[in-house]
C-alpha atoms as a PDB file:
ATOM      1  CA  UNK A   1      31.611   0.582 -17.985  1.00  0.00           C
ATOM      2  CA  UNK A   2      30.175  -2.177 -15.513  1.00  0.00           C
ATOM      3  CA  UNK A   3      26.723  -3.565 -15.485  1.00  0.00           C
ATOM      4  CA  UNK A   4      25.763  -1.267 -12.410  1.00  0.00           C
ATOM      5  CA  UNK A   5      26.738   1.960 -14.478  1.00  0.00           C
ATOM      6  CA  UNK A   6      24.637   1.211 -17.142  1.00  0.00           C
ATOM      7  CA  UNK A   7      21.852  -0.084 -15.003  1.00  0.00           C
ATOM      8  CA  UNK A   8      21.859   3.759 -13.052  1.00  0.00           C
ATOM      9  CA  UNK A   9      21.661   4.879 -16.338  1.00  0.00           C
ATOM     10  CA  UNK A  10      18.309   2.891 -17.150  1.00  0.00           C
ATOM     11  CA  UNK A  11      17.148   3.249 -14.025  1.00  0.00           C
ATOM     12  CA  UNK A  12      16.710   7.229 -13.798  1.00  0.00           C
ATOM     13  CA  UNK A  13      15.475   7.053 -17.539  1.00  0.00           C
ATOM     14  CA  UNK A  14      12.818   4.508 -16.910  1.00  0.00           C
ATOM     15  CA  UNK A  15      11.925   5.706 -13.306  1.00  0.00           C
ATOM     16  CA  UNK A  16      11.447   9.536 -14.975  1.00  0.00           C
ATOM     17  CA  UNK A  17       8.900   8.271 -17.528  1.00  0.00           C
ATOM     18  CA  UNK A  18       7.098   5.347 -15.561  1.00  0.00           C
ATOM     19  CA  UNK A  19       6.501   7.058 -12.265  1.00  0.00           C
ATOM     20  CA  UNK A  20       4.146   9.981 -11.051  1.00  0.00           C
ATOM     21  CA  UNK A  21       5.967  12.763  -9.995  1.00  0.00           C
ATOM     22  CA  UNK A  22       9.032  13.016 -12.251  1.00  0.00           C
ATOM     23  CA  UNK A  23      10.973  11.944  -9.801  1.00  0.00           C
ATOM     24  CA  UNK A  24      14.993  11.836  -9.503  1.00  0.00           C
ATOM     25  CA  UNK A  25      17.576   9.313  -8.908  1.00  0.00           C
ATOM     26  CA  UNK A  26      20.559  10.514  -6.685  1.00  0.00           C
ATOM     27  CA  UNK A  27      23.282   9.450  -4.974  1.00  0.00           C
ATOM     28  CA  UNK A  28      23.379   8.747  -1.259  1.00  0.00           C
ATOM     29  CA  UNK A  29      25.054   7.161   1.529  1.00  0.00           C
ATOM     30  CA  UNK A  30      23.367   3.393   2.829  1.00  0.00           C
ATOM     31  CA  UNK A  31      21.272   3.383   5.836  1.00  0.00           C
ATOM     32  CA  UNK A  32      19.670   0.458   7.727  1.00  0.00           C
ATOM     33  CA  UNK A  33      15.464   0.290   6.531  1.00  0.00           C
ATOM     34  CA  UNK A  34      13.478  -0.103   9.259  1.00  0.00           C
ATOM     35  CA  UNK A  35      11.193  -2.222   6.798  1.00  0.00           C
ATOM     36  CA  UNK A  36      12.376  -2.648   3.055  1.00  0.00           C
ATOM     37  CA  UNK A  37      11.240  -5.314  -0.195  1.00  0.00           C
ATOM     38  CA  UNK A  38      13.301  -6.262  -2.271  1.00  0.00           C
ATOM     39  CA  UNK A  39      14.145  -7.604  -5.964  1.00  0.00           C
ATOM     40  CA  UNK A  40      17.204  -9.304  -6.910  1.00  0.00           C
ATOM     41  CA  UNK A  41      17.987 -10.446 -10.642  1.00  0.00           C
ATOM     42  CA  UNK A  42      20.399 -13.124 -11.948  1.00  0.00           C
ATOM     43  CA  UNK A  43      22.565 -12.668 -15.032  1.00  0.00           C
ATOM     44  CA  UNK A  44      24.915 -14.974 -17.070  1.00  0.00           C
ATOM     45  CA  UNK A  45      27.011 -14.057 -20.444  1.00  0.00           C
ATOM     46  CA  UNK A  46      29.861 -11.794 -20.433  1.00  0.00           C
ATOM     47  CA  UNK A  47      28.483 -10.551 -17.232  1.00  0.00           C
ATOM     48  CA  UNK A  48      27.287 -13.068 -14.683  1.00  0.00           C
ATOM     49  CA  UNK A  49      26.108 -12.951 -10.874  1.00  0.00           C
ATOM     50  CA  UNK A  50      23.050 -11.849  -8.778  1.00  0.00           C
ATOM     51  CA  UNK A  51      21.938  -7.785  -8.538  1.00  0.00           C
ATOM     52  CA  UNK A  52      19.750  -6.677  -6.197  1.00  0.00           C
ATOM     53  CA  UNK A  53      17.694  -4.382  -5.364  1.00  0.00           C
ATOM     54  CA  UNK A  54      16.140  -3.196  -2.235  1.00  0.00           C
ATOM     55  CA  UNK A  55      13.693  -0.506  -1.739  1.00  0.00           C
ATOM     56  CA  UNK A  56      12.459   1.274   1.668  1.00  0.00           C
ATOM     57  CA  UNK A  57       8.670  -0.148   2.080  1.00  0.00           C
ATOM     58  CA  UNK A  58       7.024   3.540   1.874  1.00  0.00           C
ATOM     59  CA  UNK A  59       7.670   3.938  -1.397  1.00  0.00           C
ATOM     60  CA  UNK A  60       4.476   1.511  -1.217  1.00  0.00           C
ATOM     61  CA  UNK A  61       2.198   4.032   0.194  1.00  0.00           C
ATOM     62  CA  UNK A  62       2.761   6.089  -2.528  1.00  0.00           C
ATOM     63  CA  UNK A  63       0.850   5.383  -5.547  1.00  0.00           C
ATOM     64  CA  UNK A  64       3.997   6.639  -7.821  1.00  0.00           C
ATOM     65  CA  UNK A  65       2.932   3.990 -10.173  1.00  0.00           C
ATOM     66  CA  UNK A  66      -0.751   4.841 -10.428  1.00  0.00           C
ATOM     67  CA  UNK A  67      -3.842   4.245  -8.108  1.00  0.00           C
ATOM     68  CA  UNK A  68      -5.386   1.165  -7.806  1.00  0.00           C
ATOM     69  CA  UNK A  69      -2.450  -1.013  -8.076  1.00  0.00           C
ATOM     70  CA  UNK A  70      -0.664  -3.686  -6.288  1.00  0.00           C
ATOM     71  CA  UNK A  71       2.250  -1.507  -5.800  1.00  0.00           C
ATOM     72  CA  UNK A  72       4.400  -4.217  -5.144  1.00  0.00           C
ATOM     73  CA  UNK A  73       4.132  -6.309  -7.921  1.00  0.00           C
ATOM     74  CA  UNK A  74       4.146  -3.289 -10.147  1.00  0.00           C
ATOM     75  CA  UNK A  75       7.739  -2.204  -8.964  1.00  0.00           C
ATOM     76  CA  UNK A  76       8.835  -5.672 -10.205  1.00  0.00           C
ATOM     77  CA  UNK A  77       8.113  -5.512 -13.392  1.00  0.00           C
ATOM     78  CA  UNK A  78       9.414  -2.059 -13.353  1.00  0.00           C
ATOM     79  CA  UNK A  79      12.812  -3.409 -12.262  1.00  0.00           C
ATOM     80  CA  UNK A  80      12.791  -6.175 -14.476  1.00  0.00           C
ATOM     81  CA  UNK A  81      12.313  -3.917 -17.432  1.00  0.00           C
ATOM     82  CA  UNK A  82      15.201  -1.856 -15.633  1.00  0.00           C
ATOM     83  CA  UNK A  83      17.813  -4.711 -15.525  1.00  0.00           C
ATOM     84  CA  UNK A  84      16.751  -6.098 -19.119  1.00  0.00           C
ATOM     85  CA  UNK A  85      17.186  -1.964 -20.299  1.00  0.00           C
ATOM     86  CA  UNK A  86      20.692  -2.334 -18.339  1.00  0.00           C
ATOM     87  CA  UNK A  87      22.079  -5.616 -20.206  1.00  0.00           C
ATOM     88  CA  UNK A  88      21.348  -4.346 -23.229  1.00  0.00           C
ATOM     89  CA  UNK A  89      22.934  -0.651 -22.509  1.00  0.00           C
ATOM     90  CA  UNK A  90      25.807  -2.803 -21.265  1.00  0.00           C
ATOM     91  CA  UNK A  91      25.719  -4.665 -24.953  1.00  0.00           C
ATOM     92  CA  UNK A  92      25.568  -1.236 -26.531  1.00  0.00           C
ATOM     93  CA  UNK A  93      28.580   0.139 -24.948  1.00  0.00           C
ATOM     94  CA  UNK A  94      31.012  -2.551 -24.309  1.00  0.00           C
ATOM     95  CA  UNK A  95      29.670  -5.245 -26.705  1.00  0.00           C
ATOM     96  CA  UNK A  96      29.408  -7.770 -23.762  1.00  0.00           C
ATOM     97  CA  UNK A  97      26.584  -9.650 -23.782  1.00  0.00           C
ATOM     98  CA  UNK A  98      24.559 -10.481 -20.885  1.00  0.00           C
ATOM     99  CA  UNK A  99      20.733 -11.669 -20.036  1.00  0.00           C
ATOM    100  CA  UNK A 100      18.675 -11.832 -16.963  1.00  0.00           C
ATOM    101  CA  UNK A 101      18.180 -15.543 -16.228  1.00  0.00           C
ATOM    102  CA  UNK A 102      15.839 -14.813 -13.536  1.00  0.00           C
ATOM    103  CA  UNK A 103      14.340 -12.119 -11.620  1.00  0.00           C
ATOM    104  CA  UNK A 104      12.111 -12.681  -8.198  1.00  0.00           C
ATOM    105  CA  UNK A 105      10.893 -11.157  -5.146  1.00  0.00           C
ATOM    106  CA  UNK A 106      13.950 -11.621  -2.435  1.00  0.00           C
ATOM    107  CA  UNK A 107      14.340 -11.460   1.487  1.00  0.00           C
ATOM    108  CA  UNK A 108      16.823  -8.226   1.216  1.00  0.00           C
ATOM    109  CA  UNK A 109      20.149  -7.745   1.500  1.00  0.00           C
ATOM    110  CA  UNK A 110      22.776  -7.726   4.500  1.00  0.00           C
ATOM    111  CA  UNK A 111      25.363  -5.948   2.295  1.00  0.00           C
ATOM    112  CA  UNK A 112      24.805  -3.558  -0.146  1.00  0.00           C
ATOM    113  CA  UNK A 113      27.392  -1.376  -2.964  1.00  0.00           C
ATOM    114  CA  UNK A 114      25.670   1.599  -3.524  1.00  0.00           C
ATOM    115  CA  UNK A 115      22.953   3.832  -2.016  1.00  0.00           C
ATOM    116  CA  UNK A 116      20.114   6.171  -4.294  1.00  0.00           C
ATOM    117  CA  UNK A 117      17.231   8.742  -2.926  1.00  0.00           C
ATOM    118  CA  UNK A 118      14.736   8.362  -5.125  1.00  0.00           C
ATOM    119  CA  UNK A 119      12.885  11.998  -4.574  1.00  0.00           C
ATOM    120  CA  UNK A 120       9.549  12.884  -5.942  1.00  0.00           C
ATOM    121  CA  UNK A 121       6.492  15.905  -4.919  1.00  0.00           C
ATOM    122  CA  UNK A 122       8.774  17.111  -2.423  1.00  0.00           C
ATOM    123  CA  UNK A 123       9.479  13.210  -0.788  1.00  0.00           C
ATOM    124  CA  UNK A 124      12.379  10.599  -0.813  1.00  0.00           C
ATOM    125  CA  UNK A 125      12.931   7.151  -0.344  1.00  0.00           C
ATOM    126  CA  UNK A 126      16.266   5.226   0.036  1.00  0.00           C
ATOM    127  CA  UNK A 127      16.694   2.588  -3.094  1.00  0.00           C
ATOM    128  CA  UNK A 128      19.865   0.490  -2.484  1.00  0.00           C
ATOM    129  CA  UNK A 129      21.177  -1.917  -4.706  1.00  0.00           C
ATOM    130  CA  UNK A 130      23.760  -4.782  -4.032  1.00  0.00           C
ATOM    131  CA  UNK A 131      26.300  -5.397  -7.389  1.00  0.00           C
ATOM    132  CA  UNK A 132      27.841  -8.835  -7.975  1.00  0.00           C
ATOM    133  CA  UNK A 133      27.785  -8.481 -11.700  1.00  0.00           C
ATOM    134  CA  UNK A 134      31.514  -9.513 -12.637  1.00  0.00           C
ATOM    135  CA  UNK A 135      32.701 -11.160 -15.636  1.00  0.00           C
ATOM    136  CA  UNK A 136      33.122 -14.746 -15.685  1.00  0.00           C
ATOM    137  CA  UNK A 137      36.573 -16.237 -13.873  1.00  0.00           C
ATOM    138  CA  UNK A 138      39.248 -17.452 -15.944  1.00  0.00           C
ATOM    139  CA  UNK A 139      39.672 -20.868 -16.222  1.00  0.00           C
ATOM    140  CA  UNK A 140      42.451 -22.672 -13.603  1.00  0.00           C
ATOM    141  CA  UNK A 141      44.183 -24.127 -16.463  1.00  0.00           C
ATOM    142  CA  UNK A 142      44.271 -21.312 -18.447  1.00  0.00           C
ATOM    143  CA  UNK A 143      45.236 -18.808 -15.533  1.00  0.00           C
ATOM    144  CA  UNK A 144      48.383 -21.315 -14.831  1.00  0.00           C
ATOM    145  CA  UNK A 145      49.112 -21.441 -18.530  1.00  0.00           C
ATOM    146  CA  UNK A 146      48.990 -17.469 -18.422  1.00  0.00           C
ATOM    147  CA  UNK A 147      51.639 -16.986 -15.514  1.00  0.00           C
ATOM    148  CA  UNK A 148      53.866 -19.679 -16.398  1.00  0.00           C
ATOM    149  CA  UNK A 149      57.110 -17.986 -16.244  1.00  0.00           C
ATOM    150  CA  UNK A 150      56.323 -14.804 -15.352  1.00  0.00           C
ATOM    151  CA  UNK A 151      58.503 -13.111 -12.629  1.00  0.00           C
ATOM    152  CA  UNK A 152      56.826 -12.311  -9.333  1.00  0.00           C
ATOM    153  CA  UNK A 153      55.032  -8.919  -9.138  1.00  0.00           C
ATOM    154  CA  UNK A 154      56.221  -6.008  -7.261  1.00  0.00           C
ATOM    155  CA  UNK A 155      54.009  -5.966  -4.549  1.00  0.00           C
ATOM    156  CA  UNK A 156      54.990  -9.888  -4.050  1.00  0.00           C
ATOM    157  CA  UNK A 157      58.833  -9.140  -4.178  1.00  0.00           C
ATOM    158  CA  UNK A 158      57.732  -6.330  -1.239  1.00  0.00           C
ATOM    159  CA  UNK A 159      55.803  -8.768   1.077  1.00  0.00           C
ATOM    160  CA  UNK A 160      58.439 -11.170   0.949  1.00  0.00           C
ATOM    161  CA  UNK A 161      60.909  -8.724   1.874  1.00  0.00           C
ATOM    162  CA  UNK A 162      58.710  -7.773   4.417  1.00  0.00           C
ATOM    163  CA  UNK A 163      58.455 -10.856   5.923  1.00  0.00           C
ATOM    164  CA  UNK A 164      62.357 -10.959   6.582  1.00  0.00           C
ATOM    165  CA  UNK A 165      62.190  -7.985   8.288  1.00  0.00           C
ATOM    166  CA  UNK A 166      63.468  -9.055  12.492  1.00  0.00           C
ATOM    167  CA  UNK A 167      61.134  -8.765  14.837  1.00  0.00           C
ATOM    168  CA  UNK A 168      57.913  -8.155  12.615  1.00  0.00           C
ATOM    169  CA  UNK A 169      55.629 -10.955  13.851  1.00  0.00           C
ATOM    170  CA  UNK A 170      55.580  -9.931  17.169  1.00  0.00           C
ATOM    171  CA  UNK A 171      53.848  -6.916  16.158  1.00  0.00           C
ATOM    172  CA  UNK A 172      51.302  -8.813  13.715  1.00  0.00           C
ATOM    173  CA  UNK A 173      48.795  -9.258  16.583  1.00  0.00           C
ATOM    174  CA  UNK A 174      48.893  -5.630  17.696  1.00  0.00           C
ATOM    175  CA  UNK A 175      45.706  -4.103  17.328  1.00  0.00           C
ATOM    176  CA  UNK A 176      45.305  -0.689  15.306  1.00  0.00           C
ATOM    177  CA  UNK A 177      42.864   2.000  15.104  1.00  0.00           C
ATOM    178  CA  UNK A 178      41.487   2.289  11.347  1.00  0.00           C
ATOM    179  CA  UNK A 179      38.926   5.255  10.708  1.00  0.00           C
ATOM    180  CA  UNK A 180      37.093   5.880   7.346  1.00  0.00           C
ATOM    181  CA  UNK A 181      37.433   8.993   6.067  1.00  0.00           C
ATOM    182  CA  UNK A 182      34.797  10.754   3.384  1.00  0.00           C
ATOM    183  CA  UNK A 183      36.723  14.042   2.835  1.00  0.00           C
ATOM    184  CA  UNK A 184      37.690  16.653   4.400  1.00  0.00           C
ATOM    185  CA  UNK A 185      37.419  20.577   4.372  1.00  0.00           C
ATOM    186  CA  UNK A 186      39.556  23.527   5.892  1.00  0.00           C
ATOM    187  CA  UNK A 187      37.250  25.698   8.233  1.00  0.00           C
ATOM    188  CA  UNK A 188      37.987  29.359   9.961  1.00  0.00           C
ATOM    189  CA  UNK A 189      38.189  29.386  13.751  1.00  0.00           C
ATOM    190  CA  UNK A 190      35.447  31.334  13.191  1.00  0.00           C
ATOM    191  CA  UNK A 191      32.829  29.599  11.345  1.00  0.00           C
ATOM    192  CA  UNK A 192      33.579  26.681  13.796  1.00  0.00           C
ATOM    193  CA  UNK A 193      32.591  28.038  16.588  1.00  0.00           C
ATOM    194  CA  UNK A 194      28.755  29.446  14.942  1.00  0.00           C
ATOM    195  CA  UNK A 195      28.396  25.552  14.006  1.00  0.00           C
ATOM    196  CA  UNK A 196      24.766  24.350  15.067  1.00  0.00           C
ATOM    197  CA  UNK A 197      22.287  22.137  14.623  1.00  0.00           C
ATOM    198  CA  UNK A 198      21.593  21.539  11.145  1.00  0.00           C
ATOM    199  CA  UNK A 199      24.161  23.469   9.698  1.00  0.00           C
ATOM    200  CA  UNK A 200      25.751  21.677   6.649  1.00  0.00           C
ATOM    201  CA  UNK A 201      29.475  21.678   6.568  1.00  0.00           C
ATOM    202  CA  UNK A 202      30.282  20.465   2.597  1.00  0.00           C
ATOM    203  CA  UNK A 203      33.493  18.527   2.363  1.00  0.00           C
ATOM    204  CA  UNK A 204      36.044  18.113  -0.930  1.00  0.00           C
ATOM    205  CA  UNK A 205      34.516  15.095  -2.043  1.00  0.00           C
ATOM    206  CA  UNK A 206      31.630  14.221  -4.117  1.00  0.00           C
ATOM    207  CA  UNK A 207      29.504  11.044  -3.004  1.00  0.00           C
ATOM    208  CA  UNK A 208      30.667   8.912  -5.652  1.00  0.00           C
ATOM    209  CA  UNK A 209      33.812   8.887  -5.085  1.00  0.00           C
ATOM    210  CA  UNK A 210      36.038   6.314  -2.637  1.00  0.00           C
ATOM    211  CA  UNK A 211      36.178   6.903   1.022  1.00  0.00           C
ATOM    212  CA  UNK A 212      39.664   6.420   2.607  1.00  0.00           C
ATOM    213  CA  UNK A 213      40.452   3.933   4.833  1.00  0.00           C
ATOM    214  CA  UNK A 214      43.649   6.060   7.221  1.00  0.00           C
ATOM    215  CA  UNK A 215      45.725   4.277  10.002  1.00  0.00           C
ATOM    216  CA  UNK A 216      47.454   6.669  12.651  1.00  0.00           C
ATOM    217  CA  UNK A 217      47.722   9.422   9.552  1.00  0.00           C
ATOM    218  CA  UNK A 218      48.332   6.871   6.378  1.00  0.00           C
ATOM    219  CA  UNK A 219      46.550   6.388   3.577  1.00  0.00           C
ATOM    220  CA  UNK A 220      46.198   2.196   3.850  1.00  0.00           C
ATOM    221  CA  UNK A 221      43.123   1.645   1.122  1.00  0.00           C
ATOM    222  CA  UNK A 222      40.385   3.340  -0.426  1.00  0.00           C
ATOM    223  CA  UNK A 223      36.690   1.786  -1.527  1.00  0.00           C
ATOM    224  CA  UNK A 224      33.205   2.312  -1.402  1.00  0.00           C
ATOM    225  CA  UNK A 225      30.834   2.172   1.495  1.00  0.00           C
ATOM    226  CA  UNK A 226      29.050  -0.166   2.060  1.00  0.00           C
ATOM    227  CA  UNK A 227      26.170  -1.698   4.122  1.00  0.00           C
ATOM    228  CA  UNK A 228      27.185  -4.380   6.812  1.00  0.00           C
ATOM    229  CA  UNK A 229      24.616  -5.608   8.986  1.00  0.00           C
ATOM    230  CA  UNK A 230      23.212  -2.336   9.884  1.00  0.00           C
ATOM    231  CA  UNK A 231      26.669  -1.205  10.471  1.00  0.00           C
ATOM    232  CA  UNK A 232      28.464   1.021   7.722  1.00  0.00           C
ATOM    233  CA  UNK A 233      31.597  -0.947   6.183  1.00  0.00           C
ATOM    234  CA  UNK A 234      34.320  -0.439   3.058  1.00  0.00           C
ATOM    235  CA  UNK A 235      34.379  -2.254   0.322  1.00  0.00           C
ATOM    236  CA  UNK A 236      38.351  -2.135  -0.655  1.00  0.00           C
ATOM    237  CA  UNK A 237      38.898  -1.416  -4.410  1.00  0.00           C
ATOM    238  CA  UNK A 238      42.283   0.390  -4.105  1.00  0.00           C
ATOM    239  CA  UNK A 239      45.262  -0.823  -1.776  1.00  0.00           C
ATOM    240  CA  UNK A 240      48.530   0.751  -0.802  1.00  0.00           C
ATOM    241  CA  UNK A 241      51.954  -1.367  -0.831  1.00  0.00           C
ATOM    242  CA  UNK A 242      52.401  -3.458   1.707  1.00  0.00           C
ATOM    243  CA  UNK A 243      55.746  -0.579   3.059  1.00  0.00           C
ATOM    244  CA  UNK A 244      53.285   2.039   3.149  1.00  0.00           C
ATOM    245  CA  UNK A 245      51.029   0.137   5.083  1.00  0.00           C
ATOM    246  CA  UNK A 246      53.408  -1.124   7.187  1.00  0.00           C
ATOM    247  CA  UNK A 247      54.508   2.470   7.797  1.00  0.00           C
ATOM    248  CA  UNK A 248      51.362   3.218   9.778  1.00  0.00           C
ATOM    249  CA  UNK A 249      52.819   1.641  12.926  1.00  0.00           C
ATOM    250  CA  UNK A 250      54.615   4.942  13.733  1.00  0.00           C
ATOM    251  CA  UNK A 251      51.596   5.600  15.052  1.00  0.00           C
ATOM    252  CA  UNK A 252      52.189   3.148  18.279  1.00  0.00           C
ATOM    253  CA  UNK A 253      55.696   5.193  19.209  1.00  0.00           C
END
């Protein structure tokens, strides 16, 4: 349970009982705004770092949180109630303790780790939020102290013997082809061939879960998608061994 899952939680709970609408929080995939504001908290504790939130700017013609308003301003203290609901959650269900040191008004973000729709009276806006809530870094001295001794790790024994293998660093500098893959589905001949515009074609994976990150046809990484300078990118969160990877070279014979 991280800070982020517990602020989702508070999120759709506040968000159903302070806006018009009764509107829903799902999950989507990130998309450049062509004009967005934007939140971003900072927490120390158990939990420390910056979260952010960005929301698409039409959400401010729409008077989800009453007429009359600054709109703005009102989504702020909405989303500082939201990531003060979301430390304690986190407190609840862990025990980690956390607080919100500050919270302001911010410029946006270039990156961002997950996406939302936020859909109310038949409308939807993107809500994206940036996550770099982690727990505190151990201390040098005690991280030393901690692998004192220890023997090297499997994935260290397999780089080195990597390394040694004749003839590898002359391909180091040879340029792959990496494509992200979401899922994938098995179609009819058939069913192909009546695709058209605005057909949806539903693939084996749900939106939450990590895209794949494939070299010629291996599985090098998996991680979540993120937003890169209006250009999509992968976070990495899982990692094959360094033989697998190195496997995807078959590709260049």
């Amino acid at each position: 349970m991280t800070y982020l899952d517990c602020w989702i939680a508070s999120a759709a709970a506040l968000f159903s009982q302070a806006l018009a609408g009764e509107p829903r929080l799902t999950d989507a995939l990130p998309r450049p705004l062509d004009a967005s504001f934007a939140f971003t908290a900072t927490l120390s504790g158990d939990q420390e770092g910056r979260f952010a939130v960005v929301l698409e700017s039409t959400l401010l013609d729409a008077p989800l949180l009453g007429e009359g308003v600054d709109q703005q301003s009102v989504w702020g203290e909405l989303l500082r109630e939201v990531a003060d609901a979301a430390a304690g959650e986190l407190l609840a269900r862990t025990g980690q303790k956390c607080r919100v040191e500050s919270f302001a008004a911010s410029s946006g973000e270039d990156k961002v780790t997950r996406a939302f729709q936020l859909k109310a009276d038949g409308r939807a806006w993107t809500v994206m939020v940036r996550d770099d809530v982690r727990a505190p870094k151990q201390a040098p001295e005690k991280e030393k102290a901690a692998g004192a001794g220890s023997a090297p790790t499997a994935p260290s024994r397999e780089v080195a013997e990597l390394n040694h293998l004749p003839g590898l660093e002359l391909l180091l500098d040879v340029e792959l082809e990496a494509t992200l893959r979401f899922g994938c589905r098995e179609l009819p001949l058939g069913a192909i061939l009546e695709l058209g515009p605005g057909d949806v074609v539903q693939l084996d994976r749900h939106i939450t879960d990590p895209a794949d990150l494939i070299v010629g046809d291996k599985l090098v990484a998996r991680g979540e998608v993120v937003l890169v300078n209006g250009n999509f990118g992968l976070r990495v969160t899982e990692v094959a061994t360094p033989k697998r990877r190195l496997e995807s070279i078959r590709c260049l014979f």
